[in-house]
C-alpha atoms as a PDB file:
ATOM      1  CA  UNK A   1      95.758  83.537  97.952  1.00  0.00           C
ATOM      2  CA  UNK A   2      94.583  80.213  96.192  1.00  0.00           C
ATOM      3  CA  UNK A   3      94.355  79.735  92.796  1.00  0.00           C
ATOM      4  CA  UNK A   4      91.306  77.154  90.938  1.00  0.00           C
ATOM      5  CA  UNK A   5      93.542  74.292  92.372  1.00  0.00           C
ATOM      6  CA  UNK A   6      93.551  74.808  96.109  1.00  0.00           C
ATOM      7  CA  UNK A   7      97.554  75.583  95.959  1.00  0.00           C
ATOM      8  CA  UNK A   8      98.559  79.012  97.416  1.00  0.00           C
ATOM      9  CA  UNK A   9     100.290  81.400  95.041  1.00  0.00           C
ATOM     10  CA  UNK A  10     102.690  84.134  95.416  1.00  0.00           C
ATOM     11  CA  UNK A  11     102.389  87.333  95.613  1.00  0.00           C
ATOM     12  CA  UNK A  12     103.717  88.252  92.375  1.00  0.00           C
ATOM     13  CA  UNK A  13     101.459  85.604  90.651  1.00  0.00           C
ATOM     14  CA  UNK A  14      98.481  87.139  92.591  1.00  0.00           C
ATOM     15  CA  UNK A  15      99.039  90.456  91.337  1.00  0.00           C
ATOM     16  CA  UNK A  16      99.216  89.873  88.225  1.00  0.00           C
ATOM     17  CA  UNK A  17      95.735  87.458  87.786  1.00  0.00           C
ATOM     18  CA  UNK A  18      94.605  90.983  90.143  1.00  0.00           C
ATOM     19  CA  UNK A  19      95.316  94.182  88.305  1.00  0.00           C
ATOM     20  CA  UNK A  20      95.302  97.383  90.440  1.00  0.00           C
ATOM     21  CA  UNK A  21      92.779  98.876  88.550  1.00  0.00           C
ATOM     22  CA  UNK A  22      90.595  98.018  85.206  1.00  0.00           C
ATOM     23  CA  UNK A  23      90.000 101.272  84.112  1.00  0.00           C
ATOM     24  CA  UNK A  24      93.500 102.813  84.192  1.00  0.00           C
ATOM     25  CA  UNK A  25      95.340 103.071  80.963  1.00  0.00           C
ATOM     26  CA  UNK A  26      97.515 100.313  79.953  1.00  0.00           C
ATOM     27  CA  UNK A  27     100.718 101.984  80.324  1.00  0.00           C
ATOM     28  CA  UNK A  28      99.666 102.915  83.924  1.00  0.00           C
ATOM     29  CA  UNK A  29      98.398 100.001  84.666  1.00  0.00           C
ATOM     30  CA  UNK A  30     101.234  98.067  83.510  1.00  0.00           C
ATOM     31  CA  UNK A  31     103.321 100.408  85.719  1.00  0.00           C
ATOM     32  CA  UNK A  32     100.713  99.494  88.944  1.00  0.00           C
ATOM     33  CA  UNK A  33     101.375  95.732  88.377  1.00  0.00           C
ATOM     34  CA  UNK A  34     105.076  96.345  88.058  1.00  0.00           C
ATOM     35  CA  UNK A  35     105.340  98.555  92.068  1.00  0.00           C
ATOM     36  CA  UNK A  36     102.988  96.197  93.819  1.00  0.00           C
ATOM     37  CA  UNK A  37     105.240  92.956  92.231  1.00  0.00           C
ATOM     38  CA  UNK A  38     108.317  94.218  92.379  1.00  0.00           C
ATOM     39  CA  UNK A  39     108.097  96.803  95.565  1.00  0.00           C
ATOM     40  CA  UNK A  40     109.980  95.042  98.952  1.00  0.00           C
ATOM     41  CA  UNK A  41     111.622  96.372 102.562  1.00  0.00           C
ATOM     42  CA  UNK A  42     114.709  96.023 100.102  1.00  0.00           C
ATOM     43  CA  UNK A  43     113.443  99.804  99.154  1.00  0.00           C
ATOM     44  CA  UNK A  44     113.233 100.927 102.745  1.00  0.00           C
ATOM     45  CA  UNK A  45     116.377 102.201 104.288  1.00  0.00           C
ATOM     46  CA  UNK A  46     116.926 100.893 107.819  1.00  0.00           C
ATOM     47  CA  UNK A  47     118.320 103.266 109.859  1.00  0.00           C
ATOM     48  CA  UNK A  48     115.705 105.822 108.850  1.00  0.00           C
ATOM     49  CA  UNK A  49     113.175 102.737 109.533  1.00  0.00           C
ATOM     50  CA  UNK A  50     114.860 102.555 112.878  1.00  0.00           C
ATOM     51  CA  UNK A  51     114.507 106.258 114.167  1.00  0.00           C
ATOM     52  CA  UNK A  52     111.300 106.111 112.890  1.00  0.00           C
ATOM     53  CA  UNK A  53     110.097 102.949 115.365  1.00  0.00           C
ATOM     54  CA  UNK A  54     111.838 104.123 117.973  1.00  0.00           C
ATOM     55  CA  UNK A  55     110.460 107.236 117.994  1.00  0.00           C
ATOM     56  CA  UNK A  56     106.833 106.153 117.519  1.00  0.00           C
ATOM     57  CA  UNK A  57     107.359 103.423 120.682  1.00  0.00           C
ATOM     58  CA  UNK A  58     108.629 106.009 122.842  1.00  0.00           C
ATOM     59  CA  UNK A  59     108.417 109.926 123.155  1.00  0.00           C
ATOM     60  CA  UNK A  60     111.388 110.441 125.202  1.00  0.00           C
ATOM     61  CA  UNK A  61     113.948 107.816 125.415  1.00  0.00           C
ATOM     62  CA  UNK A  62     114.156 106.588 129.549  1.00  0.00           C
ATOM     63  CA  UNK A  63     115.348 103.964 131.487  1.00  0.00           C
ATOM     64  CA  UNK A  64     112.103 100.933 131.022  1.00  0.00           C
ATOM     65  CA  UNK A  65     112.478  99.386 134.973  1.00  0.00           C
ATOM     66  CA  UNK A  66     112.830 102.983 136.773  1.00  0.00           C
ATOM     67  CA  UNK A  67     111.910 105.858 134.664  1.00  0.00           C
ATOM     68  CA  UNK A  68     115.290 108.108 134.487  1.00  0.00           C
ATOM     69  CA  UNK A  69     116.219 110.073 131.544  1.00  0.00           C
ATOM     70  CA  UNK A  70     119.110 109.177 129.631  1.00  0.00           C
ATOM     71  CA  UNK A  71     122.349 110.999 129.056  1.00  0.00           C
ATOM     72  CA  UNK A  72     122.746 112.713 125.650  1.00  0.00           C
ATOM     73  CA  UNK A  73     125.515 109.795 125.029  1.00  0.00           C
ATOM     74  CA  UNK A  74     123.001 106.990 126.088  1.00  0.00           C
ATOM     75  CA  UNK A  75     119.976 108.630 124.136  1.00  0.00           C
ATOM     76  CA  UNK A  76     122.497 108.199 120.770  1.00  0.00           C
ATOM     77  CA  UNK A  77     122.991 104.594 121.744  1.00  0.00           C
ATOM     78  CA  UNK A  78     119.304 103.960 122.657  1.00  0.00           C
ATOM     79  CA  UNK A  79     118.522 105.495 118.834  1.00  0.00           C
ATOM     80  CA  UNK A  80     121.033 102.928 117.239  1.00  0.00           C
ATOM     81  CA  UNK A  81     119.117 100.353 119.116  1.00  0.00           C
ATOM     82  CA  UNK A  82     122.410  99.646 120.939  1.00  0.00           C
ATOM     83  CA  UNK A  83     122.330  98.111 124.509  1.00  0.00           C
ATOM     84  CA  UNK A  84     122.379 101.215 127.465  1.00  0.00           C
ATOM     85  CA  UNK A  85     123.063 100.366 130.993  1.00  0.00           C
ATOM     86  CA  UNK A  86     121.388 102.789 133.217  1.00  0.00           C
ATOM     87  CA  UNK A  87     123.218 104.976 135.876  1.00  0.00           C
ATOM     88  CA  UNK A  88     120.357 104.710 138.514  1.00  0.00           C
ATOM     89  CA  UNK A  89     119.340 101.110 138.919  1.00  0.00           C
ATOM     90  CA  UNK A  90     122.408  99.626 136.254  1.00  0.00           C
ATOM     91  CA  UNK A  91     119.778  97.397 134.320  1.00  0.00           C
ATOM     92  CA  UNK A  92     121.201  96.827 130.517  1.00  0.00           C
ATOM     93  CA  UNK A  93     118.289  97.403 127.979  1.00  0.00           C
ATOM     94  CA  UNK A  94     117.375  98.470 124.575  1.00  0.00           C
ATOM     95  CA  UNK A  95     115.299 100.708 122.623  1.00  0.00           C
ATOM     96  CA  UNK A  96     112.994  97.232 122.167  1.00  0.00           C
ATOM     97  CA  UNK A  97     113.122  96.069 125.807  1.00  0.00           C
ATOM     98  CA  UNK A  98     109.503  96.275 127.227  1.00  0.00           C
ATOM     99  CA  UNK A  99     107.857  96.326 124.000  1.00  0.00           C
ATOM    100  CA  UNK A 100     105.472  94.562 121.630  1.00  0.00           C
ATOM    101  CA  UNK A 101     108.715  93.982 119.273  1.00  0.00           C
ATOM    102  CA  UNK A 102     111.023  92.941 122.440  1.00  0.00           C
ATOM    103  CA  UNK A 103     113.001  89.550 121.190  1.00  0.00           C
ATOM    104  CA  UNK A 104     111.798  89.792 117.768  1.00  0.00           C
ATOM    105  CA  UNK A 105     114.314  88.523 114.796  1.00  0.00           C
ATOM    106  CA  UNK A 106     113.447  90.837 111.952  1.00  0.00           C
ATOM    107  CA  UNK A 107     114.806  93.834 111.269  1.00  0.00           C
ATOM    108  CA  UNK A 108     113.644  97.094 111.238  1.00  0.00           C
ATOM    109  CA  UNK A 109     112.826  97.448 107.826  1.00  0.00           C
ATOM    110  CA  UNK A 110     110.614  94.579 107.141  1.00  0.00           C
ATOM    111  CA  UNK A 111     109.181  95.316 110.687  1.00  0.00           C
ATOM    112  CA  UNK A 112     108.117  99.049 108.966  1.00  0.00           C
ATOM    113  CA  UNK A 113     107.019  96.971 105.930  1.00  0.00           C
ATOM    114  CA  UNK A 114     104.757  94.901 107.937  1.00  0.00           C
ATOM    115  CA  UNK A 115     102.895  97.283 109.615  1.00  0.00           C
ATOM    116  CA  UNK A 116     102.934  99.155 105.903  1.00  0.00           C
ATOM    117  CA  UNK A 117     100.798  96.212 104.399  1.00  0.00           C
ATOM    118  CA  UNK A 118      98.970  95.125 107.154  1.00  0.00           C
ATOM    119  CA  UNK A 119      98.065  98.184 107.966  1.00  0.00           C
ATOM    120  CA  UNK A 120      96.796  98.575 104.251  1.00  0.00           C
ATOM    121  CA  UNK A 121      94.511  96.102 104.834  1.00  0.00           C
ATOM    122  CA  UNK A 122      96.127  93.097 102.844  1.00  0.00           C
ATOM    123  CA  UNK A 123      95.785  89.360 103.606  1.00  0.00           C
ATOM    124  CA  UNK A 124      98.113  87.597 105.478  1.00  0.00           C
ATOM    125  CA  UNK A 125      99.258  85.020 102.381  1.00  0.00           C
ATOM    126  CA  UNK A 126      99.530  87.782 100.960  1.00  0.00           C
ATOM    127  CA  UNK A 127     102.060  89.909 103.500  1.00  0.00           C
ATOM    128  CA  UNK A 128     103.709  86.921 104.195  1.00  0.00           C
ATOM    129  CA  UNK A 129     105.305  86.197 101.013  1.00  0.00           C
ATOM    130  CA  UNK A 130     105.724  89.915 100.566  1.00  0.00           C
ATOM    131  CA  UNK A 131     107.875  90.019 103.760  1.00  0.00           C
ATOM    132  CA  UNK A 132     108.994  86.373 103.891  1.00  0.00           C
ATOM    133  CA  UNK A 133     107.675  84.837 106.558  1.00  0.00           C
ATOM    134  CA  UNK A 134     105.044  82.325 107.533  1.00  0.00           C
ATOM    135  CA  UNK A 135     101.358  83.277 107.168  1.00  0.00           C
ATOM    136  CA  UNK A 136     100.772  82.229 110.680  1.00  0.00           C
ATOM    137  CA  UNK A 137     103.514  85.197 112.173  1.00  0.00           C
ATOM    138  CA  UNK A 138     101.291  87.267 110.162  1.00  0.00           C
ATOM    139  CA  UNK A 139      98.528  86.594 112.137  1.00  0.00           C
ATOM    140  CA  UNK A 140     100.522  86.632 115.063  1.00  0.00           C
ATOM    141  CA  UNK A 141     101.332  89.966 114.474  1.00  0.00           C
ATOM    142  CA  UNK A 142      98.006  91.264 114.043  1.00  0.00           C
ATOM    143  CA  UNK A 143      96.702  90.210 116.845  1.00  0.00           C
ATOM    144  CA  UNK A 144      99.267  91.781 118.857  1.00  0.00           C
ATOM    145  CA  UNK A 145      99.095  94.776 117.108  1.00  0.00           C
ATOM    146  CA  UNK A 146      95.303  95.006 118.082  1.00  0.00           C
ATOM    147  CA  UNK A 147      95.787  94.120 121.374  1.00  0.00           C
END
């Protein structure tokens, strides 16, 4: 967001010139200012944001070049996001390997908190400082996601 000036505020700075909602009672919506400021991925556990990607990308965990199933000791490495060689065509690959997050830097918890706020319908100066990243990987992002 941009204040009067032109210069782009933060988050916390735009949620508290934007109260949640006027007609709540102070203490409430003291207590709304306080979450949306003060709420991060810090909150988010990552392992449990890790099954949970993992297991919305793929229904059954298999081998991304030729299809097989995994052993019970490869599907527990392919859940930690560890690297699994297959035993039918002996390519290495991950969990992420063949999809929209293949290569990407963040980890799984901010990745969770992303698709949290943009999925809420926030703007992307908005996300960005939320997550820490650059407003333009926000919009990266959402076009890939719609795509």
């Amino acid at each position: 967001m941009k204040d009067r000036t032109g210069k782009y505020i933060g988050a916390h700075r735009y949620a508290a010139r934007n109260p949640v909602d006027q007609d709540m009672p102070e203490q409430q919506g003291e207590l709304a200012k306080a979450t949306v400021q003060e709420f991060s991925a810090n909150f988010l556990d990552e392992n449990k944001c890790r099954e949970w990607l993992i297991r919305k990308l793929h229904r059954e965990p298999r081998c991304p070049r030729c299809t097989a199933r995994l052993t019970e000791k490869q599907t527990e490495s392919y859940f930690r996001n560890e690297r699994v060689k297959c035993g039918i065509c002996k390519r290495y690959f991950t969990a992420l390997t063949d999809t929209i997050f293949s290569g990407t830097r963040m980890s799984f918890k901010r990745i969770v908190y992303l698709l949290f706020l943009i999925g809420s319908g926030w703007n992307s100066l908005y996300i960005a400082d939320c997550v820490g990243i650059d407003p333009s990987a926000v919009r990266f992002w959402r076009r890939r996601l719609k795509g």
